[in-house]
N, C-alpha and C. Protein backbone atom coordinates (compact mmCIF):
# COMPACT_ATOMS: atom_id res chain seq x y z
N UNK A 1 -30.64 10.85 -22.34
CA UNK A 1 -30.73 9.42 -22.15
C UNK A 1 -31.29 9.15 -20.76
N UNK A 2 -32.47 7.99 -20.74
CA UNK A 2 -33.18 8.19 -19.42
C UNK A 2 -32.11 7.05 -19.02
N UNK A 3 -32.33 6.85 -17.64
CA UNK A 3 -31.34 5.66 -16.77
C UNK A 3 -33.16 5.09 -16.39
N UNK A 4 -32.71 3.31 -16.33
CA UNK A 4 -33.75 2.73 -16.34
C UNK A 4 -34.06 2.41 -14.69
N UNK A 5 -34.96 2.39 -13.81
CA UNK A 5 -35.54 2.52 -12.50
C UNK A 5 -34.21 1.91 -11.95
N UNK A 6 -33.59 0.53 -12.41
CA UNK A 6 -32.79 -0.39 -11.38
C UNK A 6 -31.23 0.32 -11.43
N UNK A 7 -30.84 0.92 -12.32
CA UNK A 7 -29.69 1.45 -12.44
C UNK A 7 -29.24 2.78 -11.35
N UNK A 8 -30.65 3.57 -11.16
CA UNK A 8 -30.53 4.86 -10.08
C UNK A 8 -29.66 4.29 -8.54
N UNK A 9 -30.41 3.07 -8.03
CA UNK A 9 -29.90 2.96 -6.87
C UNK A 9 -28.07 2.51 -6.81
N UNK A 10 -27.62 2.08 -7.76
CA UNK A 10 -26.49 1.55 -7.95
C UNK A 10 -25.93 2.58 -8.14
N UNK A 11 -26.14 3.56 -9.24
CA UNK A 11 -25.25 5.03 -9.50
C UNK A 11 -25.33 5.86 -7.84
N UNK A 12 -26.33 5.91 -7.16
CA UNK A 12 -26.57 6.81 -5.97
C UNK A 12 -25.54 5.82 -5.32
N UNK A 13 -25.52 4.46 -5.24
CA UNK A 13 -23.97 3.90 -4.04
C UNK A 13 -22.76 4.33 -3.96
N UNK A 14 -22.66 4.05 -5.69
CA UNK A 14 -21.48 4.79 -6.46
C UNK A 14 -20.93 6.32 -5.89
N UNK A 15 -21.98 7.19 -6.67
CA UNK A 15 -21.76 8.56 -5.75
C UNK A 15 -20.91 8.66 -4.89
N UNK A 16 -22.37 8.01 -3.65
CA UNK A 16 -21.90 8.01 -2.36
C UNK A 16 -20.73 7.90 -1.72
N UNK A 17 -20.42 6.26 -2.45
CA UNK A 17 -18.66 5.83 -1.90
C UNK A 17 -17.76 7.12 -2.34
N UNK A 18 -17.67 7.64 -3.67
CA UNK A 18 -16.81 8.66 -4.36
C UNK A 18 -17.07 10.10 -3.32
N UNK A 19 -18.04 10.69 -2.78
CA UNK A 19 -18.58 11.44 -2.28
C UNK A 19 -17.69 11.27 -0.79
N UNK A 20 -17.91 10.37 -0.44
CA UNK A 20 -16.92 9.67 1.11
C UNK A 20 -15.52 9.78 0.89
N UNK A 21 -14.75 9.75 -0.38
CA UNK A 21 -13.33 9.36 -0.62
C UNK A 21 -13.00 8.13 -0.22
N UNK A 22 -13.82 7.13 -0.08
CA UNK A 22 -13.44 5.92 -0.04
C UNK A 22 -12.86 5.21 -1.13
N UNK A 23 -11.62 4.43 -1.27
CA UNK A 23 -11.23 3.53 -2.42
C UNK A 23 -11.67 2.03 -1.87
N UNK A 24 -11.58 1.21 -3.06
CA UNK A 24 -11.21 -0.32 -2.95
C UNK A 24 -9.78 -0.68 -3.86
N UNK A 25 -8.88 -1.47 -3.35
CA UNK A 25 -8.49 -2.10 -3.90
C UNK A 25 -9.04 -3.01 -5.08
N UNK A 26 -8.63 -3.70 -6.03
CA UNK A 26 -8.63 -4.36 -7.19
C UNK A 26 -8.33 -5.98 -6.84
N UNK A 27 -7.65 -5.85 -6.73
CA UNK A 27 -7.48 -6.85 -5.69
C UNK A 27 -7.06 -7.20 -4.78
N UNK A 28 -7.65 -8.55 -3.90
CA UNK A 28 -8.32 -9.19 -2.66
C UNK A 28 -7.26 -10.31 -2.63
N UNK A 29 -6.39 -10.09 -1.43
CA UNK A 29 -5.53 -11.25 -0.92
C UNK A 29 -6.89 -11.74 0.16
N UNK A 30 -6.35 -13.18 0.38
CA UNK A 30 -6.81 -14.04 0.96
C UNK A 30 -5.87 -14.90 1.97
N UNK A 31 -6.38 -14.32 2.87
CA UNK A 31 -5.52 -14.74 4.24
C UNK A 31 -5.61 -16.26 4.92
N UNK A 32 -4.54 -16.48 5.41
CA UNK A 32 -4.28 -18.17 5.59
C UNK A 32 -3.48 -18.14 7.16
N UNK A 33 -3.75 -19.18 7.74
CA UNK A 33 -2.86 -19.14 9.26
C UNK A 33 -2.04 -20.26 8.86
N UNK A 34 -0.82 -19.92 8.90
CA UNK A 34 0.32 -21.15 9.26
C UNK A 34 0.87 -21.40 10.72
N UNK A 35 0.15 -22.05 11.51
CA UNK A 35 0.62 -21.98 12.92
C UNK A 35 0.86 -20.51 13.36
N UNK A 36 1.66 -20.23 13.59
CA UNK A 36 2.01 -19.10 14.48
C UNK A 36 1.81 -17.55 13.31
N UNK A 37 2.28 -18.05 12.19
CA UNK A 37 2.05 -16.52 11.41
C UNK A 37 0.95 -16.85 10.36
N UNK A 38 0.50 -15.31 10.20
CA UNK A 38 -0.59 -15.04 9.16
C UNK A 38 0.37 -14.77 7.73
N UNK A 39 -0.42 -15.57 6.52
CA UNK A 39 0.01 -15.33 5.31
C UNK A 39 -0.70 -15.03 4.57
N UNK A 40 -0.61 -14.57 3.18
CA UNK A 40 -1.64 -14.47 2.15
C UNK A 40 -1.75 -15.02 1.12
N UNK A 41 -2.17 -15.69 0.12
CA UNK A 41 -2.66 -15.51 -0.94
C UNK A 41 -3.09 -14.62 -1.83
N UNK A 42 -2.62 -13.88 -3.37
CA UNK A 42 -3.32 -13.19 -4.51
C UNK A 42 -3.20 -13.52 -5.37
N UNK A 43 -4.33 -14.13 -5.91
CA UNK A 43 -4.29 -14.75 -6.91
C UNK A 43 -4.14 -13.51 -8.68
N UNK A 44 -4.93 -12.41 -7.91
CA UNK A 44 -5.52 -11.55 -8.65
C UNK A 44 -4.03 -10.43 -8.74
N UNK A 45 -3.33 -10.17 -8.04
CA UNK A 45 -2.06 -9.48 -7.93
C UNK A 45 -0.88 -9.70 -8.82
N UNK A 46 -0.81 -9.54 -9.88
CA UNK A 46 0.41 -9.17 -10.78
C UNK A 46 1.32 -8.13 -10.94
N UNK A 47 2.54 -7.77 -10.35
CA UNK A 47 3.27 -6.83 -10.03
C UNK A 47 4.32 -7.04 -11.17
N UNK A 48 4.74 -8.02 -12.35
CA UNK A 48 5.24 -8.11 -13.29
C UNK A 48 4.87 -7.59 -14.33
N UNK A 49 4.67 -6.27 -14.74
CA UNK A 49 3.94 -6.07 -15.23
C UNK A 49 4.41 -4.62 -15.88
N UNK A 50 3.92 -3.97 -16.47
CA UNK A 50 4.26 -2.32 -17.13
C UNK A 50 5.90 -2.26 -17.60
N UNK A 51 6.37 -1.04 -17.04
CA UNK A 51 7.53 -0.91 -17.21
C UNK A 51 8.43 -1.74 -16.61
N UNK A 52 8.64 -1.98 -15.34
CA UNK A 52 9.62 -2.77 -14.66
C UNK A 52 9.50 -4.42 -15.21
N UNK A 53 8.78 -5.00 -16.00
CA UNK A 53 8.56 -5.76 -16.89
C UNK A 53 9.23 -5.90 -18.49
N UNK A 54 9.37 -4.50 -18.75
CA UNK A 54 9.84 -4.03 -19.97
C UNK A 54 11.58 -4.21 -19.65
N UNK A 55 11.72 -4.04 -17.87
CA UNK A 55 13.33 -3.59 -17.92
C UNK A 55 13.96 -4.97 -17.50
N UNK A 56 12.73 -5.76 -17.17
CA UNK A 56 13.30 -7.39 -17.30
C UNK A 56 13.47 -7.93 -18.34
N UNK A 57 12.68 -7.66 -19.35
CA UNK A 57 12.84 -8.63 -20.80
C UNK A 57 14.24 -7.75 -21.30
N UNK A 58 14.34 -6.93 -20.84
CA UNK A 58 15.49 -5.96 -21.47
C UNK A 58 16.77 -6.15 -20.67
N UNK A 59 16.56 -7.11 -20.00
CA UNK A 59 17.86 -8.11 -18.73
C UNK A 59 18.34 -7.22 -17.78
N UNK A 60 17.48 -6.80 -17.28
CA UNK A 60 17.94 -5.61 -16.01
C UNK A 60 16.87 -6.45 -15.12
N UNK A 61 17.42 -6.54 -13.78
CA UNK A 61 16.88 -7.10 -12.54
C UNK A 61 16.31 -6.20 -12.04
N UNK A 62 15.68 -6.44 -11.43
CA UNK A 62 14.38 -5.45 -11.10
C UNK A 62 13.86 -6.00 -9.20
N UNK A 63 14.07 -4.97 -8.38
CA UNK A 63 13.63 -4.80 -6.96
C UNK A 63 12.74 -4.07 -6.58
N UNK A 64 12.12 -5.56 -5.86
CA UNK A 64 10.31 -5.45 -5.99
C UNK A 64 10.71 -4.96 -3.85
N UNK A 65 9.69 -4.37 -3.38
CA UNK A 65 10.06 -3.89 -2.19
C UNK A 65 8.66 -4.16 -1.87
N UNK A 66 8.18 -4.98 -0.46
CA UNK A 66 6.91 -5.65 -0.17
C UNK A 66 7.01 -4.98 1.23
N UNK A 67 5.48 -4.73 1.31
CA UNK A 67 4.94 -4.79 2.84
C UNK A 67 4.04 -5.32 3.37
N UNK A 68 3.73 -6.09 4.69
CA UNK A 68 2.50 -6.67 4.74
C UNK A 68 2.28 -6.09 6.17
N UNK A 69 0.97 -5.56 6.40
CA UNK A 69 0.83 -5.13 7.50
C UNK A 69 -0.26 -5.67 8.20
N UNK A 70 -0.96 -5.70 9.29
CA UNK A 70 -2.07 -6.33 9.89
C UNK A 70 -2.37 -5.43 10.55
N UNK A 71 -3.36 -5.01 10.76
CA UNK A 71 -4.68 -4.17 11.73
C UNK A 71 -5.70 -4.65 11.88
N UNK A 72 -5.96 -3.70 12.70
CA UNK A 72 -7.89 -3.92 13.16
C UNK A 72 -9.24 -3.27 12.74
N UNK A 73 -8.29 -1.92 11.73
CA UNK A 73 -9.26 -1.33 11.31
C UNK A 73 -8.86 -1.01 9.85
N UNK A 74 -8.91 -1.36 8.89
CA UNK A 74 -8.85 -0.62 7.10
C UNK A 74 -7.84 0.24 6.71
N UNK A 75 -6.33 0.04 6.57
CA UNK A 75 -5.59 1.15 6.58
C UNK A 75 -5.11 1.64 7.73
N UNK A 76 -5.30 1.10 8.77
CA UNK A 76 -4.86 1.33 9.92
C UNK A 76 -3.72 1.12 10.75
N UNK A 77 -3.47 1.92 11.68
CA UNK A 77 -2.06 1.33 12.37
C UNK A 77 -2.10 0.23 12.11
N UNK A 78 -0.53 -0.09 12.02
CA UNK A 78 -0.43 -1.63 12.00
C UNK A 78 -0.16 -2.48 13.03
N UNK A 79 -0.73 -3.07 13.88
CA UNK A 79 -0.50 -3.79 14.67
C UNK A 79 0.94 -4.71 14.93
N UNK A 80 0.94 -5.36 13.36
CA UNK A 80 2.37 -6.25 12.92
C UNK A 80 2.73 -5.60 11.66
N UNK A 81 4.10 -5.59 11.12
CA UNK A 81 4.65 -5.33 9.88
C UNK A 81 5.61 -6.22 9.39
N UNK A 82 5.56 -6.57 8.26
CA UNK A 82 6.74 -7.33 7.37
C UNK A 82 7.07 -6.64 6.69
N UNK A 83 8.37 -6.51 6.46
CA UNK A 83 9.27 -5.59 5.05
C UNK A 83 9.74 -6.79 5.00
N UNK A 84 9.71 -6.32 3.20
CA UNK A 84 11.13 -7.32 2.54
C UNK A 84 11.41 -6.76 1.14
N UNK A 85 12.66 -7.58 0.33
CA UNK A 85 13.03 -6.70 -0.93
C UNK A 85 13.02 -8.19 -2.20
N UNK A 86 12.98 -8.11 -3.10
CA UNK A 86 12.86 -8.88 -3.77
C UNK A 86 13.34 -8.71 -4.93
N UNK A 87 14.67 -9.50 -5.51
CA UNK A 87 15.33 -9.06 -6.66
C UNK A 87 15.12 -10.10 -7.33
N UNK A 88 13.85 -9.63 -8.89
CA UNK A 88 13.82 -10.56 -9.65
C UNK A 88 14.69 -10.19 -11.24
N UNK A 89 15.14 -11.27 -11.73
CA UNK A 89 15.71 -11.29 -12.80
C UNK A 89 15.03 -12.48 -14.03
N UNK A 90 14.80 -12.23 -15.38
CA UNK A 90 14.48 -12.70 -16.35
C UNK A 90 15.78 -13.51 -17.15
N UNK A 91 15.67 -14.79 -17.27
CA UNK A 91 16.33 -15.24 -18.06
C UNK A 91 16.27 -15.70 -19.71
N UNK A 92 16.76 -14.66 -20.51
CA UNK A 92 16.00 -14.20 -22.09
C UNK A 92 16.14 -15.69 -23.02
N UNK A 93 16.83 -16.31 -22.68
CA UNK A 93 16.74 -17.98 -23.01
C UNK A 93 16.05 -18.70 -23.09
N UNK A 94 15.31 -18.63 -21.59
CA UNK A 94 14.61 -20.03 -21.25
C UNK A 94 13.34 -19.34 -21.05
N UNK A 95 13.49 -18.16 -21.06
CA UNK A 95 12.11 -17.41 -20.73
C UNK A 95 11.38 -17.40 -19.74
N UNK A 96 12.42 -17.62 -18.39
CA UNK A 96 11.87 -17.73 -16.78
C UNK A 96 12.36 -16.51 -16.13
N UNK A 97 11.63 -16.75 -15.09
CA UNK A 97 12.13 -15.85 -14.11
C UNK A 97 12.78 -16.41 -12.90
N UNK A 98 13.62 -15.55 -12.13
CA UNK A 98 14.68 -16.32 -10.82
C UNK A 98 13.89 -14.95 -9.47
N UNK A 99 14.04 -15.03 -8.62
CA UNK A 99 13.54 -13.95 -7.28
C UNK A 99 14.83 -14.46 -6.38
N UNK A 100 14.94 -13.23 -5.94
CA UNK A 100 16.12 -13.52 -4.53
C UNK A 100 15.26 -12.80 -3.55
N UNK A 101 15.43 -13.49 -2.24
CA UNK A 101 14.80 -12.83 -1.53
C UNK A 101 15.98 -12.00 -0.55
N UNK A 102 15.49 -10.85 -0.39
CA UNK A 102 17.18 -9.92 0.06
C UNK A 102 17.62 -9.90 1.92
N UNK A 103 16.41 -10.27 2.41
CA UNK A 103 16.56 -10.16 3.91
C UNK A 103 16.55 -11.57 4.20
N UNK A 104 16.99 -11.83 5.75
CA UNK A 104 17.08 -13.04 6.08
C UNK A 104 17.90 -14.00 5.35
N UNK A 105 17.67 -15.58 5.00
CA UNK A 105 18.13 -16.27 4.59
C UNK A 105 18.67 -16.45 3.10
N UNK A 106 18.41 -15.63 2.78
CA UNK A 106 18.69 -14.99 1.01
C UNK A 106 17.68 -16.17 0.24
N UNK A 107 16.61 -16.49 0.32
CA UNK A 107 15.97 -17.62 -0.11
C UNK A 107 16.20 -17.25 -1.88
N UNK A 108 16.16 -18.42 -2.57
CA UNK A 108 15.83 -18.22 -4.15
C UNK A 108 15.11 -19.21 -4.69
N UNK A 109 14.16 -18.72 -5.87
CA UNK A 109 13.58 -19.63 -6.40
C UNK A 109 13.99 -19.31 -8.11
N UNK A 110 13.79 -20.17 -9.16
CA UNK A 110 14.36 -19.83 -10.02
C UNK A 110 13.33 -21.05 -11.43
N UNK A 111 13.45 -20.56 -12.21
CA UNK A 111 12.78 -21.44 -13.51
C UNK A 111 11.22 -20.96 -13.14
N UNK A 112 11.27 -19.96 -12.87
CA UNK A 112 9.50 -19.79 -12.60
C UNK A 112 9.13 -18.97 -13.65
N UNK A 113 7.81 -19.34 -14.09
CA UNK A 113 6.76 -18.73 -14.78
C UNK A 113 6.36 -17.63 -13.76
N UNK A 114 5.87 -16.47 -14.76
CA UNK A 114 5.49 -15.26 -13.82
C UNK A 114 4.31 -15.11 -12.79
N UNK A 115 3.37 -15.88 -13.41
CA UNK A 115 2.71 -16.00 -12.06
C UNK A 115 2.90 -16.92 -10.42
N UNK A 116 4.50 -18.35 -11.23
CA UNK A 116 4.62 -18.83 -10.01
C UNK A 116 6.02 -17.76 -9.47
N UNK A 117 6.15 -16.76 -9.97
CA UNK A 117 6.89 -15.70 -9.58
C UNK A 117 6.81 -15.00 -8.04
N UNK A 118 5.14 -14.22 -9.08
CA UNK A 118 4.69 -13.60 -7.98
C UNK A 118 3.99 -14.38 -7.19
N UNK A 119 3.42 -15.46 -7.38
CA UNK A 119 3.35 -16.37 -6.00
C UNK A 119 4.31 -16.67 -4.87
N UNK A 120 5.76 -16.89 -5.38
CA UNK A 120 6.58 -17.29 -4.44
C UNK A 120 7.07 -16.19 -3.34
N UNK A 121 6.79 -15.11 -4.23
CA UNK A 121 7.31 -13.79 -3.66
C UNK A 121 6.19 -13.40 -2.22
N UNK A 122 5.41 -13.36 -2.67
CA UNK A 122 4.00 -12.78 -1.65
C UNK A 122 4.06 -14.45 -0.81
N UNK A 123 4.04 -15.35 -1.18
CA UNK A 123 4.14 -16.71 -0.33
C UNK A 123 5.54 -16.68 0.85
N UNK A 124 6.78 -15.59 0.95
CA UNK A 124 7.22 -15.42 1.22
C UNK A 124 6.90 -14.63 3.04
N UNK A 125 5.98 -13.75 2.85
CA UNK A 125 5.62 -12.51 3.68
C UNK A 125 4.87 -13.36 4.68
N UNK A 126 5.06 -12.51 6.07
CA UNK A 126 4.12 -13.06 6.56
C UNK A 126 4.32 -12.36 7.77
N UNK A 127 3.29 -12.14 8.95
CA UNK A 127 3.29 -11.32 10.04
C UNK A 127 2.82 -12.66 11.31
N UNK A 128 3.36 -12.17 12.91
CA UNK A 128 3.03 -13.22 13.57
C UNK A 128 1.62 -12.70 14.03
N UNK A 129 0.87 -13.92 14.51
CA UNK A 129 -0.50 -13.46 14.78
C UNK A 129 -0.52 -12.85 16.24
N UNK A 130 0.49 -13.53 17.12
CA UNK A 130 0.65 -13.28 18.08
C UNK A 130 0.07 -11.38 18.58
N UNK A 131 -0.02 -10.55 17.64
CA UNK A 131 -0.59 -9.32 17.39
C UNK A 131 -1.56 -9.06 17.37
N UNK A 132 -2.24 -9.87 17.38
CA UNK A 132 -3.65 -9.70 16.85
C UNK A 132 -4.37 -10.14 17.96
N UNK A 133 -5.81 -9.07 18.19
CA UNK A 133 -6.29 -9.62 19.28
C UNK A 133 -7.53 -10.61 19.09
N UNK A 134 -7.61 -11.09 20.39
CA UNK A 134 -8.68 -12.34 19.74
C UNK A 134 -9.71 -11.76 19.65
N UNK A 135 -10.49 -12.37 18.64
CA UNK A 135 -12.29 -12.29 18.78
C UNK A 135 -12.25 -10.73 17.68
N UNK A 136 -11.27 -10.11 17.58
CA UNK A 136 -11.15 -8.79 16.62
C UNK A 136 -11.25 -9.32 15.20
N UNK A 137 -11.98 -7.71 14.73
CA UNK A 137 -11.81 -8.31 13.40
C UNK A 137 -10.42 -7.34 12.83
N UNK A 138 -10.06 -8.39 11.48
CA UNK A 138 -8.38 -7.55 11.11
C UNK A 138 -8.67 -7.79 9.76
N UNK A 139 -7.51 -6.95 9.40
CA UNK A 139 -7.13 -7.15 8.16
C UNK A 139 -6.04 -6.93 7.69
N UNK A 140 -5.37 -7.67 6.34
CA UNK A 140 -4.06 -7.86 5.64
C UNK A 140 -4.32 -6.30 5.01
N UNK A 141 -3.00 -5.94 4.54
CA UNK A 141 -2.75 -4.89 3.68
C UNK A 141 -1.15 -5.86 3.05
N UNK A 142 -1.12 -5.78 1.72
CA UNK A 142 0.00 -5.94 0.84
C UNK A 142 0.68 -4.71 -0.30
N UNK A 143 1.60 -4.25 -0.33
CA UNK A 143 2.28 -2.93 -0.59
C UNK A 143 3.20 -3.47 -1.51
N UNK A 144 3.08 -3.52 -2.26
CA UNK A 144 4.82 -4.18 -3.20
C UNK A 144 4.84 -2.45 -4.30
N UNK A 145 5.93 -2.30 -4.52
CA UNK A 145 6.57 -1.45 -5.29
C UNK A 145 7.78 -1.91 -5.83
N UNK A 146 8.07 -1.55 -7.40
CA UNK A 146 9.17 -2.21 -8.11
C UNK A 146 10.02 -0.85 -7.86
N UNK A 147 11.17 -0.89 -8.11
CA UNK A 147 12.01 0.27 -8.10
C UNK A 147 12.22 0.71 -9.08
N UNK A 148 12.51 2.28 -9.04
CA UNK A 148 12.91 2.92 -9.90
C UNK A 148 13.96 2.20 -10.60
N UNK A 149 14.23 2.53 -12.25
CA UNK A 149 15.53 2.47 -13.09
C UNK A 149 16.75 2.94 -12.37
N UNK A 150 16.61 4.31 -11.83
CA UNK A 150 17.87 5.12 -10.35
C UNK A 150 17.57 4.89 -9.18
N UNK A 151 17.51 3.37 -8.44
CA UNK A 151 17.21 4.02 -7.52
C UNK A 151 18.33 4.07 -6.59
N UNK A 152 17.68 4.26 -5.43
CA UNK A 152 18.84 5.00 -4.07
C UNK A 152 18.20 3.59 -3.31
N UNK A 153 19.52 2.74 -2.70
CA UNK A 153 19.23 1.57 -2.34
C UNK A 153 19.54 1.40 -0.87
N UNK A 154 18.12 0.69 -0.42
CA UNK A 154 18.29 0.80 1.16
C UNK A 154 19.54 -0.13 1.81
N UNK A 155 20.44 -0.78 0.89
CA UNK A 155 21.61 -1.92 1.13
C UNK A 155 22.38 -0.81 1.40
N UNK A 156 22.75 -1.20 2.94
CA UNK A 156 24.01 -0.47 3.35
C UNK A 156 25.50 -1.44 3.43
N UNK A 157 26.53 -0.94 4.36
CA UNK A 157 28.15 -1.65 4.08
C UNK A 157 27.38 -3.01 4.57
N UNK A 158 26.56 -3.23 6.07
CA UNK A 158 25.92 -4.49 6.90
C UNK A 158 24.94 -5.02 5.90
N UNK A 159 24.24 -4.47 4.91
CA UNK A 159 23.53 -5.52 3.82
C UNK A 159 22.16 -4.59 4.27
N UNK A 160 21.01 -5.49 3.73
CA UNK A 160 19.82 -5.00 4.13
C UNK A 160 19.52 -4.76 5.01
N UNK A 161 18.67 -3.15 5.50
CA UNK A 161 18.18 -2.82 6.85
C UNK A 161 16.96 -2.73 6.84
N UNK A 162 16.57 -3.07 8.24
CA UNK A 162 14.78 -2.87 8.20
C UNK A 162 14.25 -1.50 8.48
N UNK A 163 14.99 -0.50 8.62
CA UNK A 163 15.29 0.92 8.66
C UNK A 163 15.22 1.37 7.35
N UNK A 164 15.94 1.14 6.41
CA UNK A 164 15.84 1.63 5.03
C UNK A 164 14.46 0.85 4.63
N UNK A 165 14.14 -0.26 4.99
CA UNK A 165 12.83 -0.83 4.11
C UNK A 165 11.92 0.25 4.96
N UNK A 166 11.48 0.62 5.51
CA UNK A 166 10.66 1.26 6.58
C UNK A 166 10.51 3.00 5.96
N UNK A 167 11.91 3.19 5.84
CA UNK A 167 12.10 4.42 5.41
C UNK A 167 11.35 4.71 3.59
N UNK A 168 11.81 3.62 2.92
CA UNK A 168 11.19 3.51 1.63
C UNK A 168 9.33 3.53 1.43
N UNK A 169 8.68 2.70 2.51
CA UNK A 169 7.62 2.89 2.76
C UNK A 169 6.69 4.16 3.72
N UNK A 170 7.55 4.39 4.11
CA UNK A 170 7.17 6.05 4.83
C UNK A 170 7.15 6.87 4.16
N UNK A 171 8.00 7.00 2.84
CA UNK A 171 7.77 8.19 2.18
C UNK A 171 7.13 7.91 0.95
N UNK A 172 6.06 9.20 -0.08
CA UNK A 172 5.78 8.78 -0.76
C UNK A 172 6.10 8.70 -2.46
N UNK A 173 5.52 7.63 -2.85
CA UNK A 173 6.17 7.11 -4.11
C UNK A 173 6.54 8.30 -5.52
N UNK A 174 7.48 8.27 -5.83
CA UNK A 174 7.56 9.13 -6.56
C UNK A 174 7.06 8.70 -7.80
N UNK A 175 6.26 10.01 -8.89
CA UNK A 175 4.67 9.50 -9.37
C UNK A 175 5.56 7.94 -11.07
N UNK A 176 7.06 8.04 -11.57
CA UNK A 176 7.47 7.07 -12.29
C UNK A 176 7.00 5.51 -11.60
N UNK A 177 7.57 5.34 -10.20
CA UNK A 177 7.11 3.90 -9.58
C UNK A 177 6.11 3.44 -9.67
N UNK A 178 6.39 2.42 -9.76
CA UNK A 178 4.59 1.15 -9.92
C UNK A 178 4.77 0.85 -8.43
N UNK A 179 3.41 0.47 -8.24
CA UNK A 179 2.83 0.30 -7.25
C UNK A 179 1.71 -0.33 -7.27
N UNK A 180 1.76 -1.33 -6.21
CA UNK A 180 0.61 -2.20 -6.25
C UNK A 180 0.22 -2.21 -5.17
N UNK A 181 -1.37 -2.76 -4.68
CA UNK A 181 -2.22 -2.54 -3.36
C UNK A 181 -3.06 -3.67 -3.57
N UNK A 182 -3.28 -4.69 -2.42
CA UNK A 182 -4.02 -5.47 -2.19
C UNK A 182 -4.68 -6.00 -0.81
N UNK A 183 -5.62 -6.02 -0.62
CA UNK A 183 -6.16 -6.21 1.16
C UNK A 183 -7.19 -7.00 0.76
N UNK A 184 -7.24 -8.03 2.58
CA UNK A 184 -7.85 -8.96 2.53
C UNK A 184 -9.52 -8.25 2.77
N UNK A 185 -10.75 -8.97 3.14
CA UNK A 185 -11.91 -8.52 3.51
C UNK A 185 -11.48 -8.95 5.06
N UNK A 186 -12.61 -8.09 5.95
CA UNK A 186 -12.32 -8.14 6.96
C UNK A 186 -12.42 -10.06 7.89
N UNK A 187 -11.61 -10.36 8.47
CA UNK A 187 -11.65 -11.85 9.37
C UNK A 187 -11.10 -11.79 10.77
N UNK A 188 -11.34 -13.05 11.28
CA UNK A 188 -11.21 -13.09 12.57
C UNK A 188 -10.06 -14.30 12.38
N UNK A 189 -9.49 -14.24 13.47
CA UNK A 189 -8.09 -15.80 13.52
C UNK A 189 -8.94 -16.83 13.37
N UNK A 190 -10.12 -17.34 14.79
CA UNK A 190 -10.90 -18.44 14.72
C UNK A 190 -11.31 -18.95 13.66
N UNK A 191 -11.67 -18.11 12.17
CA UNK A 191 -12.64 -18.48 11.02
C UNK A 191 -11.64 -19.01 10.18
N UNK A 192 -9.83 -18.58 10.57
CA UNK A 192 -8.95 -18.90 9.16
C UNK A 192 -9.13 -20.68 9.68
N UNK A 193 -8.77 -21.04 8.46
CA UNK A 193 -8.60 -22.78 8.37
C UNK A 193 -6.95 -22.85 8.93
N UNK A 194 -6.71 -23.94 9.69
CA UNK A 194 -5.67 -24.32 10.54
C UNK A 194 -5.10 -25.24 9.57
């Protein structure tokens, strides 16, 4: 089978990137300034989804574990970090979903449809900009992982630690966990809308 003249240069990019070990994410959060901290937007990010989806309709609550990090370079140190934990539960009735948020103020939202789910959840995160240097370019990284059916829970006798969230993201996922990955394209503070 011949490949037609316009198709060569696109397969040779292809290659290339694969050839580099470069990935992309799937999807593209979209970064927002709220005064003092950076947030995101994904529209494209559904973490309700596969198995840990299966163990909600099946009325088991399910802890979603988020990271948001900020750098200057693609995967890179992080300049700022957010951990947080997120315990969502399905209600087989009404056919909603409820999220607790586990650190800080115990926030909850509840009667949500799954995508205003995972909106509320990721609308949650957020890093201060105060990190970031000016005139640099940066970028978001978003990390959510649902937990295992067993898992080993970073809630100690004092409640949630940012030590155990830290610790959960340092090591790597064992290959049952879902896992999701989303990063912004590269921006500057000046260009976000105020």
């Amino acid at each position: 089978m011949a490949l037609s003249p316009r198709c060569a240069p696109v397969l040779a990019a292809g290659a290339a990137l694969c050839a580099l070990g470069l990935s992309f994410s799937a999807q593209t959060l979209i970064p927002r300034s709220t005064g003092d901290r950076l947030q995101v937007t994904a529209p494209g990010l559904h973490f309700l989804s596969g198995g840990a989806l299966q163990r909600l309709h099946n009325g088991a609550s399910v802890p979603y574990d988020f990271q948001l990090t900020l750098s200057t370079v693609p995967r890179g140190f992080p300049l700022e970090r957010a951990l947080d934990r997120f315990v969502i539960s399905y209600d087989l009735w009404e056919e909603r979903f409820s999220a607790v948020e586990m650190r800080g103020a115990r926030k909850t939202a509840s009667h949500l449809t799954p995508a205003a789910a995972e909106s509320w959840c990721i609308g949650q995160m957020g890093v201060g900009e105060s990190a970031a240097p000016a005139g640099s370019q940066l970028w978001l990284r978003l990390e959510v992982r649902a937990e295992d059916s067993a898992p080993v829970s970073p809630i100690g006798d004092s409640g949630l630690s940012l030590t155990g969230l830290i610790e959960i993201f340092s090591r790597s996922a064992p290959a049952q966990t879902q896992k999701w990955i989303a990063e912004t394209q590269p921006f500057r503070l000046q260009d976000l809308k105020r």
